[in-house]
Protein backbone atom coordinates (compact mmCIF):
# COMPACT_ATOMS: atom_id res chain seq x y z
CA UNK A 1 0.00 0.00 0.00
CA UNK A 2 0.85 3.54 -0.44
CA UNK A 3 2.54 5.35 2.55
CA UNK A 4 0.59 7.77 4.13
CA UNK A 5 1.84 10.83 6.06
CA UNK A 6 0.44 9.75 9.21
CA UNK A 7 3.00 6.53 8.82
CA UNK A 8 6.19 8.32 8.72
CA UNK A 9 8.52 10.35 10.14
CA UNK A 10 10.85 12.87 8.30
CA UNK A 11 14.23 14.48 9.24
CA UNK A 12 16.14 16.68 7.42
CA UNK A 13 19.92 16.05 6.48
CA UNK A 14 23.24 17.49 6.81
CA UNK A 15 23.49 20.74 5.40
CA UNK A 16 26.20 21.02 2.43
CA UNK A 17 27.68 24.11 0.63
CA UNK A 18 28.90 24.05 -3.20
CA UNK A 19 30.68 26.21 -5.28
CA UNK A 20 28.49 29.28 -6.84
CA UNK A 21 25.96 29.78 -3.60
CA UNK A 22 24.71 26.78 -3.79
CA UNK A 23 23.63 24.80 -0.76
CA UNK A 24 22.42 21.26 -0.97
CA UNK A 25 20.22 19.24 1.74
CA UNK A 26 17.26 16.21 2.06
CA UNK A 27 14.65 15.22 3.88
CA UNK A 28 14.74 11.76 4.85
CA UNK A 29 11.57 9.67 5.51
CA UNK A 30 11.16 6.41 8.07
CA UNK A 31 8.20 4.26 8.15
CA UNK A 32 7.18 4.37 11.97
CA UNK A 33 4.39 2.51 11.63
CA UNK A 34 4.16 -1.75 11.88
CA UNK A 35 3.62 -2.53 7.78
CA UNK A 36 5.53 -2.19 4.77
CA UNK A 37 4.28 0.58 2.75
CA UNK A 38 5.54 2.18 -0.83
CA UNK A 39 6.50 5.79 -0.82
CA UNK A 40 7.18 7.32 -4.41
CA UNK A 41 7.08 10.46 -6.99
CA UNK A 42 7.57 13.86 -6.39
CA UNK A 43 6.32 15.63 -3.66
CA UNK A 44 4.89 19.74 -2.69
CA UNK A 45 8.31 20.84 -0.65
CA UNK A 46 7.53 24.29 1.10
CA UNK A 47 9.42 26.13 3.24
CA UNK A 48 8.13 26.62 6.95
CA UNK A 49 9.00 29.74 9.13
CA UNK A 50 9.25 29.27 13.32
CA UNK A 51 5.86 30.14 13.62
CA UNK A 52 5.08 27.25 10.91
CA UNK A 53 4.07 30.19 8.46
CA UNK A 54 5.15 29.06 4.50
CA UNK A 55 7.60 31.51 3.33
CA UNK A 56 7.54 32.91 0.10
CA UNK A 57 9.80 31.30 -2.41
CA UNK A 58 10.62 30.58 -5.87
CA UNK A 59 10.46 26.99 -6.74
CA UNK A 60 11.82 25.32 -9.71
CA UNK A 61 12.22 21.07 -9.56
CA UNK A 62 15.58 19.25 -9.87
CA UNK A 63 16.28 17.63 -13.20
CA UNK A 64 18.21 14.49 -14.05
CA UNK A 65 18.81 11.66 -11.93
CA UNK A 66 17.06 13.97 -8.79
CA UNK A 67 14.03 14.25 -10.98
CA UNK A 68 13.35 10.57 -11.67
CA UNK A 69 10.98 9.14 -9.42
CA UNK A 70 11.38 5.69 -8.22
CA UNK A 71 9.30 3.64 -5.54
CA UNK A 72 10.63 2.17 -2.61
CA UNK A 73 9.26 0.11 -0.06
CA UNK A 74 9.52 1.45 2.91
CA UNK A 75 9.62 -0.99 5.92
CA UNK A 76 9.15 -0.66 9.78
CA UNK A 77 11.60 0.87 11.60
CA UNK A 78 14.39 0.67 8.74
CA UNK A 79 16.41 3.83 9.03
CA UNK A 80 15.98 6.14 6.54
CA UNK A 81 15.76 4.31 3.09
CA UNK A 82 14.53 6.95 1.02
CA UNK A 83 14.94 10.55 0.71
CA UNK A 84 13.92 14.00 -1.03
CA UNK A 85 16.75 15.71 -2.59
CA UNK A 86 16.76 19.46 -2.08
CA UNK A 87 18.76 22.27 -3.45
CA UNK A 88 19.08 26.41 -2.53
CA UNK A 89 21.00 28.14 -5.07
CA UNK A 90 21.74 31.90 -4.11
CA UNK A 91 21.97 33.47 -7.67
CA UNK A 92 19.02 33.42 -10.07
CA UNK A 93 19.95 31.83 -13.43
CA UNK A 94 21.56 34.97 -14.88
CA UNK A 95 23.54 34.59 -12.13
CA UNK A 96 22.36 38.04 -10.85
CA UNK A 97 21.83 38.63 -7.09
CA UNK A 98 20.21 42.60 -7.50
CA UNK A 99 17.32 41.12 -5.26
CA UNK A 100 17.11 43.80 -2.14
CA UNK A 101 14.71 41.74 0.20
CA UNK A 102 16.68 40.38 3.16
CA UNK A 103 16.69 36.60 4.06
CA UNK A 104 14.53 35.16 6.07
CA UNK A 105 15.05 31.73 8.01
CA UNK A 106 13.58 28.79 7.09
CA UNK A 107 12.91 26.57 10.05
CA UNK A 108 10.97 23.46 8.76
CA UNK A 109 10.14 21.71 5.72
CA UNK A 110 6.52 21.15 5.14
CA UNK A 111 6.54 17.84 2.72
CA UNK A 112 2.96 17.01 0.52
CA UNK A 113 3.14 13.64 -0.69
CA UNK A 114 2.00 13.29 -3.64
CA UNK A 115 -1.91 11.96 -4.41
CA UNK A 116 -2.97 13.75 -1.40
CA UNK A 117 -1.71 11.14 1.30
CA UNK A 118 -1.13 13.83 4.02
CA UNK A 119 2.06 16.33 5.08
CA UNK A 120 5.29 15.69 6.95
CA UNK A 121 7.24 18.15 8.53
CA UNK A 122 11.00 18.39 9.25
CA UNK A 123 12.53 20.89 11.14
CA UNK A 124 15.00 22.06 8.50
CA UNK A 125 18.28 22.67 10.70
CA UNK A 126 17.81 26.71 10.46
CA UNK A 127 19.20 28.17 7.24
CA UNK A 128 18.51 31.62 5.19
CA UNK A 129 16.77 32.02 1.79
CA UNK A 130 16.14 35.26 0.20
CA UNK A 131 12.65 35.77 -1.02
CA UNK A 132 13.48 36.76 -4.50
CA UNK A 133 16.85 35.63 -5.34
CA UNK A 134 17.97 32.51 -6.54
CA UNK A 135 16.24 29.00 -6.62
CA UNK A 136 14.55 26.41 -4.22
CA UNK A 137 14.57 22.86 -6.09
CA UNK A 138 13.02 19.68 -5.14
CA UNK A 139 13.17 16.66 -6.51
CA UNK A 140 11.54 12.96 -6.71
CA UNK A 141 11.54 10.80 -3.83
CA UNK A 142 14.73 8.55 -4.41
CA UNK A 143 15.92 5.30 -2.61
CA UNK A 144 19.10 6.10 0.05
């Protein structure tokens, strides 16, 4: 059966920086309840103040391998076997960063599986995005 929200749990990863602004992160889902259930495509990802309040964002979704969905069986209690790739880039694709608005903090991640099987939330490990700058990219839910 298809997972539904109320079956998992979702944390989000270690926080990594590339070259050109770019920072790179996941969510990572467990199955906490006692059956196997499938978890697959590509989820709503939005952005979650302290307050739980979305933040405004510009969303785009990751291509290439990130983009490809792929089921996976999620089963109790495993540790983490499937994930939600996310990227932040802090340029927009001209690679100009004239956007005046300052940053705000994003403190969760607010995840809408897809078919309308519920939300998950994971506090996001505090990190800035500017409103108008730049990129937030999510991809397909992908086996760890």
């Amino acid at each position: 059966p298809i997972c539904l929200a109320s079956q998992l749990s979702a944390k989000a990863d270690m926080l990594n920086g590339l070259t050109g602004g770019t920072l790179i992160t996941s969510v990572s889902f467990r199955n906490i309840s006692g059956r196997a259930c499938v978890l697959s495509g590509t989820p709503l990802l939005i952005p979650l103040g302290r307050r739980h309040e979305a933040l405004a964002h510009r969303a785009a979704r990751l291509d290439g391998d990130f983009g490809r969905a792929s089921p996976v069986v999620l089963m109790p209690k495993v540790a983490d076997p499937a994930f939600l790739p996310i990227s932040v880039s802090a340029l927009d694709p001209s690679g100009d960063t004239g956007c005046q608005t300052s940053p705000v903090d994003i403190s969760y991640w607010r995840v809408e599986l897809p078919g309308g099987h519920g939300s998950v939330i994971a506090d996001a490990r505090p990190f800035r995005i500017s409103t108008c700058e730049g990129k937030l990219r999510s991809g397909a839910i992908t086996p760890t």
